[in-house]
Protein backbone atom coordinates (compact mmCIF):
# COMPACT_ATOMS: atom_id res chain seq x y z
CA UNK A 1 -20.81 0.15 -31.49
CA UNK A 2 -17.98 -0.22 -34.03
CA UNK A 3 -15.66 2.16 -31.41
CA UNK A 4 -16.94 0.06 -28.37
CA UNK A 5 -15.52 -3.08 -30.65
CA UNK A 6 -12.30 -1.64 -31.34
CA UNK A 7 -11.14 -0.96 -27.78
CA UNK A 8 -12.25 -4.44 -27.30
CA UNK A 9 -10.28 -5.47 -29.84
CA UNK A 10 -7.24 -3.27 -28.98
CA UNK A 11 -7.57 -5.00 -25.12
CA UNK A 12 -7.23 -8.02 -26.49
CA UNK A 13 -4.53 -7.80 -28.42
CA UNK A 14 -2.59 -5.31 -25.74
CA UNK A 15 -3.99 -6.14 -22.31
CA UNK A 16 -5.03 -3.69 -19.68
CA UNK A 17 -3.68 -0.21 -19.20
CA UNK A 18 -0.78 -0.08 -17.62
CA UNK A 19 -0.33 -4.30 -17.13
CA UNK A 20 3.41 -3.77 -18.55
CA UNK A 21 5.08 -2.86 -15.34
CA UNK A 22 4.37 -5.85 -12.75
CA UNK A 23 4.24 -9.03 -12.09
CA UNK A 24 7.37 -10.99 -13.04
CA UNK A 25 9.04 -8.33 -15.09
CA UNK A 26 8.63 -5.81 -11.73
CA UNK A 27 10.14 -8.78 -9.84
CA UNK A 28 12.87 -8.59 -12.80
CA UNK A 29 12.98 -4.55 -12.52
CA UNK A 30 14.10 -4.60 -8.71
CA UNK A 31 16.45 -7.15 -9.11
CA UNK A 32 18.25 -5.17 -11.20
CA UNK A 33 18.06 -2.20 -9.72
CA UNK A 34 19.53 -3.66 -6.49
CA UNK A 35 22.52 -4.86 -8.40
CA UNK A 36 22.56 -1.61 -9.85
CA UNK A 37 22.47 0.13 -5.55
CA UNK A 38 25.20 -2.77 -4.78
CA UNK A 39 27.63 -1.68 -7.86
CA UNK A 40 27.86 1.68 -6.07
CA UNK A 41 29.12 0.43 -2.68
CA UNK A 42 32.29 -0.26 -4.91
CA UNK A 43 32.29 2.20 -7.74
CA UNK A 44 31.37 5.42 -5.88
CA UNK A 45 34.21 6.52 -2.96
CA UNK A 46 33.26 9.82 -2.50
CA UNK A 47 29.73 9.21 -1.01
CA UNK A 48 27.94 10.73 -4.02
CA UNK A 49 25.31 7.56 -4.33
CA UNK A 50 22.45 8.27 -6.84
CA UNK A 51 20.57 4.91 -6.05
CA UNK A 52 18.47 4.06 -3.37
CA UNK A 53 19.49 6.97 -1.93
CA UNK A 54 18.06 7.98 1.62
CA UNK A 55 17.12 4.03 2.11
CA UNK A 56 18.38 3.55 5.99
CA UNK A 57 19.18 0.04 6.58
CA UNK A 58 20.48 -2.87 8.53
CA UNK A 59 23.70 -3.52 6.66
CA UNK A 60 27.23 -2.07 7.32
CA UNK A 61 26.83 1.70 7.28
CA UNK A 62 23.72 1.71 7.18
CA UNK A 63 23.32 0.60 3.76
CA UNK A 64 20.13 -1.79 2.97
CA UNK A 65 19.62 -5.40 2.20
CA UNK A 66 17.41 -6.70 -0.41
CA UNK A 67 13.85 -6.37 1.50
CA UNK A 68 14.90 -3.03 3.07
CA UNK A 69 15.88 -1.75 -0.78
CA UNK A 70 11.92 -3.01 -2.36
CA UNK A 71 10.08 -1.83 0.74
CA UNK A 72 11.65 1.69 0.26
CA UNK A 73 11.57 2.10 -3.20
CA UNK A 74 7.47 1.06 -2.91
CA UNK A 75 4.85 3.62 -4.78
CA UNK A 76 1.10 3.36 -4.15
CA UNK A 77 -1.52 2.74 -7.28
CA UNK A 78 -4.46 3.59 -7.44
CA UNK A 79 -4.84 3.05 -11.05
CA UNK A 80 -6.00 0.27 -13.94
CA UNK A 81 -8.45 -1.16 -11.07
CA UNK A 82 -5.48 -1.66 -8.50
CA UNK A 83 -5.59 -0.50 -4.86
CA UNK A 84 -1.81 -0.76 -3.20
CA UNK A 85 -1.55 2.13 -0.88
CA UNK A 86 -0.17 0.43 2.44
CA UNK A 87 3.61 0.36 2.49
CA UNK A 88 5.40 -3.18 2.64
CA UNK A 89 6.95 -3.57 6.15
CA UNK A 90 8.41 -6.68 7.34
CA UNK A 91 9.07 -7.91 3.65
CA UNK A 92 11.34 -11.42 3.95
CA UNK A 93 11.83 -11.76 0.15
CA UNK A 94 15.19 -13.53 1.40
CA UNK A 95 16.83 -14.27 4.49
CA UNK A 96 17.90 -10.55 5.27
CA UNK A 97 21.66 -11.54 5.87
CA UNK A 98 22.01 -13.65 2.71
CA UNK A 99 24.02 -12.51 0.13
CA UNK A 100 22.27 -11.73 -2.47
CA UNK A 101 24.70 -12.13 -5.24
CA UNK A 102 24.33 -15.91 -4.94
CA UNK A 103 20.78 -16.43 -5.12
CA UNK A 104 19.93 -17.67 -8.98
CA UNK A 105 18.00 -14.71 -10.69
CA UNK A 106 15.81 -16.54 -12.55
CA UNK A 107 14.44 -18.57 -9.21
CA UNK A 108 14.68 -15.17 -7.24
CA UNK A 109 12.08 -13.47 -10.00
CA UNK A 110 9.60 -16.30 -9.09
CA UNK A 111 9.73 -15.24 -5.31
CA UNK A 112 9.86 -11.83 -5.40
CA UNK A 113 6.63 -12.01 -8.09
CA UNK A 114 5.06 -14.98 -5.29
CA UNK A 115 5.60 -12.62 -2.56
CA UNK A 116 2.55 -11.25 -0.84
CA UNK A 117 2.24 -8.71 2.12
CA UNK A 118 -0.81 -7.78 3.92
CA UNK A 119 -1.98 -10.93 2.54
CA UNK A 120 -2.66 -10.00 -0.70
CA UNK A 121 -0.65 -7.41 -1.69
CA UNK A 122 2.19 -7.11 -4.38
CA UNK A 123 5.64 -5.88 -3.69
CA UNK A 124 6.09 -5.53 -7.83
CA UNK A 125 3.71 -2.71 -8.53
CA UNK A 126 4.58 0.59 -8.44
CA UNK A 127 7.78 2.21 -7.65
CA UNK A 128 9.47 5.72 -6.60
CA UNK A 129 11.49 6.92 -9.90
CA UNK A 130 13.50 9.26 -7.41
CA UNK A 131 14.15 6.81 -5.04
CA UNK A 132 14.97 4.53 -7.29
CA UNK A 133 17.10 6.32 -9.08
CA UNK A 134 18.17 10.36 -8.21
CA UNK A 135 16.71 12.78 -9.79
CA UNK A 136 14.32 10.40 -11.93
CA UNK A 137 10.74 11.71 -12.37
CA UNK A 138 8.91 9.01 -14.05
CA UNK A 139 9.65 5.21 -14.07
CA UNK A 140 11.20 5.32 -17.54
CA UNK A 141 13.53 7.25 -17.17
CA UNK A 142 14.55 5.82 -13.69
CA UNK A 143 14.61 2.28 -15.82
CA UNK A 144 16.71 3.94 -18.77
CA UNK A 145 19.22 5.96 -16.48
CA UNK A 146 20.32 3.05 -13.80
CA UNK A 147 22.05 1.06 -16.05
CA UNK A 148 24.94 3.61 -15.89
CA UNK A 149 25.47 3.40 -12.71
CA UNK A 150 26.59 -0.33 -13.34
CA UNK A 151 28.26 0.63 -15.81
CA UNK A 152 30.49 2.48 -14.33
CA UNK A 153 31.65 -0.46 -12.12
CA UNK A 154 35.19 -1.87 -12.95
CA UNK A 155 34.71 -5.62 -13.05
CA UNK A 156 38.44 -5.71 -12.60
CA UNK A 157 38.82 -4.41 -8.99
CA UNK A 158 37.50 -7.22 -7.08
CA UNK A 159 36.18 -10.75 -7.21
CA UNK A 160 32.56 -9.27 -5.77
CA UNK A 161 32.94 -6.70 -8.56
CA UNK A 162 32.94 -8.96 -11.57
CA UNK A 163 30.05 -11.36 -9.99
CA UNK A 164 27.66 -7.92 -9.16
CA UNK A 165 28.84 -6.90 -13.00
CA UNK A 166 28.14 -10.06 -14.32
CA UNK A 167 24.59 -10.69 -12.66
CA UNK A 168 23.63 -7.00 -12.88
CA UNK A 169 24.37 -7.10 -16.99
CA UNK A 170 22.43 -10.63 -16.89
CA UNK A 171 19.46 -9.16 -14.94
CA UNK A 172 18.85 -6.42 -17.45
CA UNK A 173 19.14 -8.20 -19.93
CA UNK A 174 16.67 -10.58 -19.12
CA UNK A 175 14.57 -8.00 -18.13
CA UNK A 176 14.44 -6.64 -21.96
CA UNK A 177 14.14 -9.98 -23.03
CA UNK A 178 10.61 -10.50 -21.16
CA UNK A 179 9.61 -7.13 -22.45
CA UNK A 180 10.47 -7.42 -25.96
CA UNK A 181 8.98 -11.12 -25.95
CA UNK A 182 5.32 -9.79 -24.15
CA UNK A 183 5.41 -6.89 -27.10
CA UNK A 184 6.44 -9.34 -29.73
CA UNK A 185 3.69 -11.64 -29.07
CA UNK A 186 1.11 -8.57 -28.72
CA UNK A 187 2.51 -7.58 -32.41
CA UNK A 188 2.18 -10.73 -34.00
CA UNK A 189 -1.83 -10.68 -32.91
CA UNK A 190 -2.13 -7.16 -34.28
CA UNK A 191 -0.27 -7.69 -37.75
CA UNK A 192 -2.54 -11.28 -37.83
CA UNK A 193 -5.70 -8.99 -37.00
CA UNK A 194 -4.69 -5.97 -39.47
CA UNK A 195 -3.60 -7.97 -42.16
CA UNK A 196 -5.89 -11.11 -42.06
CA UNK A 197 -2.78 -13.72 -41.76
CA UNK A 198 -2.44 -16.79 -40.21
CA UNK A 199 -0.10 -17.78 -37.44
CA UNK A 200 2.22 -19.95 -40.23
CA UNK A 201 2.41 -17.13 -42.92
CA UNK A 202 4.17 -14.76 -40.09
CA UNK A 203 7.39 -16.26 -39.84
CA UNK A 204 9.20 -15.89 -36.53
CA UNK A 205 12.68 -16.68 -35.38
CA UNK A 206 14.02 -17.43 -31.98
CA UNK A 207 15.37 -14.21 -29.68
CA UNK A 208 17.81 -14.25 -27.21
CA UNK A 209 16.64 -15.69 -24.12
CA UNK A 210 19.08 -14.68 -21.28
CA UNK A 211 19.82 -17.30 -18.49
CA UNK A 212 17.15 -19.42 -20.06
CA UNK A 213 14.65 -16.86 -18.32
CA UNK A 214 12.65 -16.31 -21.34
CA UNK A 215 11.94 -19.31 -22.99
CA UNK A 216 9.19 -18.67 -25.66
CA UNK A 217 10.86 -15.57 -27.26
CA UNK A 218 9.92 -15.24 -30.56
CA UNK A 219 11.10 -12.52 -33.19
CA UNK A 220 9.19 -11.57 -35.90
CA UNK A 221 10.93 -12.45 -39.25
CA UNK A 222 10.24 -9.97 -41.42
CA UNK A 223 12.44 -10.77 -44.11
CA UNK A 224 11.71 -14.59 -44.41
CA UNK A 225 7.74 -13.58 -44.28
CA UNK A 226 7.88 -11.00 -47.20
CA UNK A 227 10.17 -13.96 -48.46
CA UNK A 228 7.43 -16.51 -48.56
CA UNK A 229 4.64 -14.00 -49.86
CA UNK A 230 6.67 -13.28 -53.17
CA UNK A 231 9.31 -10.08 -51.93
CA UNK A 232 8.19 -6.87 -52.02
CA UNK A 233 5.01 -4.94 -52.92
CA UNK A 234 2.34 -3.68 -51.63
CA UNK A 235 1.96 -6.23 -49.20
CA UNK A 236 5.44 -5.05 -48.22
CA UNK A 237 4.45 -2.35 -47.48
CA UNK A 238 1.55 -2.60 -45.41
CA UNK A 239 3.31 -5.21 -44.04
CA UNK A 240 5.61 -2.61 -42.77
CA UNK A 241 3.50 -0.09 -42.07
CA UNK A 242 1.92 -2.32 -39.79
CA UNK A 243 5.02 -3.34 -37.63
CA UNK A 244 6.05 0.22 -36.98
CA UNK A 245 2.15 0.93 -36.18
CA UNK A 246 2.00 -1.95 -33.46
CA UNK A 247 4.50 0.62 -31.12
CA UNK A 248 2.06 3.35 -31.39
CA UNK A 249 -2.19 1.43 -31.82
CA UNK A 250 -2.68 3.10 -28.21
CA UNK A 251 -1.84 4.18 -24.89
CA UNK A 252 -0.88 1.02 -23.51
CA UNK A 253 0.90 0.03 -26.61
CA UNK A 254 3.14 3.59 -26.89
CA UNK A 255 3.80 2.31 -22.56
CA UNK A 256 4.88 -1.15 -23.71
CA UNK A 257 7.30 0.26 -26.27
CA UNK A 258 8.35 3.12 -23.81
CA UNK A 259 9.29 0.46 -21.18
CA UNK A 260 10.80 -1.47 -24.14
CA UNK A 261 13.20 1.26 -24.76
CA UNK A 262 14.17 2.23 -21.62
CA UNK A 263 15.13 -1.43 -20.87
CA UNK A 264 17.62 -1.21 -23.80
CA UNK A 265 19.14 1.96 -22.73
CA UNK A 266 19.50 0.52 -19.48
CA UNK A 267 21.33 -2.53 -20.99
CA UNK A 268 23.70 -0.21 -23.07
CA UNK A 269 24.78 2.00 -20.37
CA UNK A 270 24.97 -1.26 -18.26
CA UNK A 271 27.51 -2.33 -21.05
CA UNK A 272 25.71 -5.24 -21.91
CA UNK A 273 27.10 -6.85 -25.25
């Protein structure tokens, strides 16, 4: 009984296996990665693409619009009580031949997540990793190793250079900002739990909330906590114990932390500030 309690408990405080990876932070994911797919139309002269590569589209040589981009990159589940094995066809996220770079990311995360196929079907749950991103084998490292690829953009060049840079670098970093602020509020209920606090003796302080996409994140404040409680000690140091522990409780929370990281790489190599 006291085992069947503590998975309860750890689902409540983490969620479902596997819930890290849709919804609007997927919609968030494939924004991204198509600014990431558009940065190489510019960057890359010598026809050595690495994303999206192999997607066969209705653009100028062949190269694929924003629907043609998240139907290809689509991956069946079959997992955490999901069925999604027919491929998106037909997807009309956006009018095919409008230019992407001016739609306002934070309204296009809404639709993409809204969008349904085969009435009731997501276009934001799994993806390809080698599709995605050449080479890639898991999502992770797809998510951690795209950023580059923007990176590697010269802003400079062109006027549709600096506004696929500039949306591109916003996009991820909104995109960690959602993911730090779901594992954030998923470690504030576990150090509460662990450590019998209440909400006001764990001190938070507002995070950085990209393109006002992330409204309610909220950093723990370690130092002005231990502050209030008297400074260090041994509730210091459970205190810490606990916040490193929160990354690892479980499965799902080593994915969230996982996905957490690979966000941030993709930010650096993105050349985020």
């Amino acid at each position: 009984m006291q085992s069947i309690l503590l998975i309860l408990s750890w689902l409540l405080i983490w969620g479902p296996p596997s819930a890290i990876a849709y919804g609007p932070r997927g919609a968030m994911e494939r924004i991204f990665y198509y600014y990431c797919y558009l940065s190489e139309e510019i960057s890359v002269t010598d026809g050595n693409y690495q994303v999206g590569v192999g997607c066969a589209g209705s653009r100028t040589g062949g190269r694929c619009n924003f629907n043609e981009f998240i139907e290809y990159i689509w991956s069946a589940k079959t997992d955490g009580g999901v069925t999604n094995t027919v491929r998106p066809t037909g997807v009309n996220v956006i009018a095919g031949n409008a230019d992407f770079t001016k739609q306002n990311i934070v309204n296009l995360r809404q639709v993409v997540d809204e969008f349904r196929y085969q009435t009731d079907q997501r276009i934001t749950w799994n993806i390809d990793p080698d599709r995605v991103l050449s080479g890639a084998t898991t999502y992770q490292e797809a998510l951690a190793g795209i950023g580059n690829r923007l990176g590697a953009l010269d802003e400079t060049v062109s006027d549709a250079a600096q506004t696929i840079k500039t949306n591109g670098q916003n996009s991820v970093k909104l995109l960690y900002d959602m993911r730090f602020s779901q594992f954030e509020r998923q470690r504030r209920r576990y150090i509460l739990q662990k450590m019998g606090m209440t909400a006001g003796e764990l001190k938070t302080t507002p995070g950085r909330n990209t393109l006002g996409g992330a409204p309610r994140v909220q950093l723990i404040d370690a130092a002005a906590t231990l502050d209030a409680r008297g400074g260090e000690g041994n509730f210091a140091n459970e205190f810490h114990s606990y916040m490193d522990q929160a990354k690892s409780v479980d499965d799902n929370a080593r994915e969230h932390w996982a996905a957490i990281t690979a966000a941030d790489s993709a930010q650096l190599g993105a050349g985020c500030t």
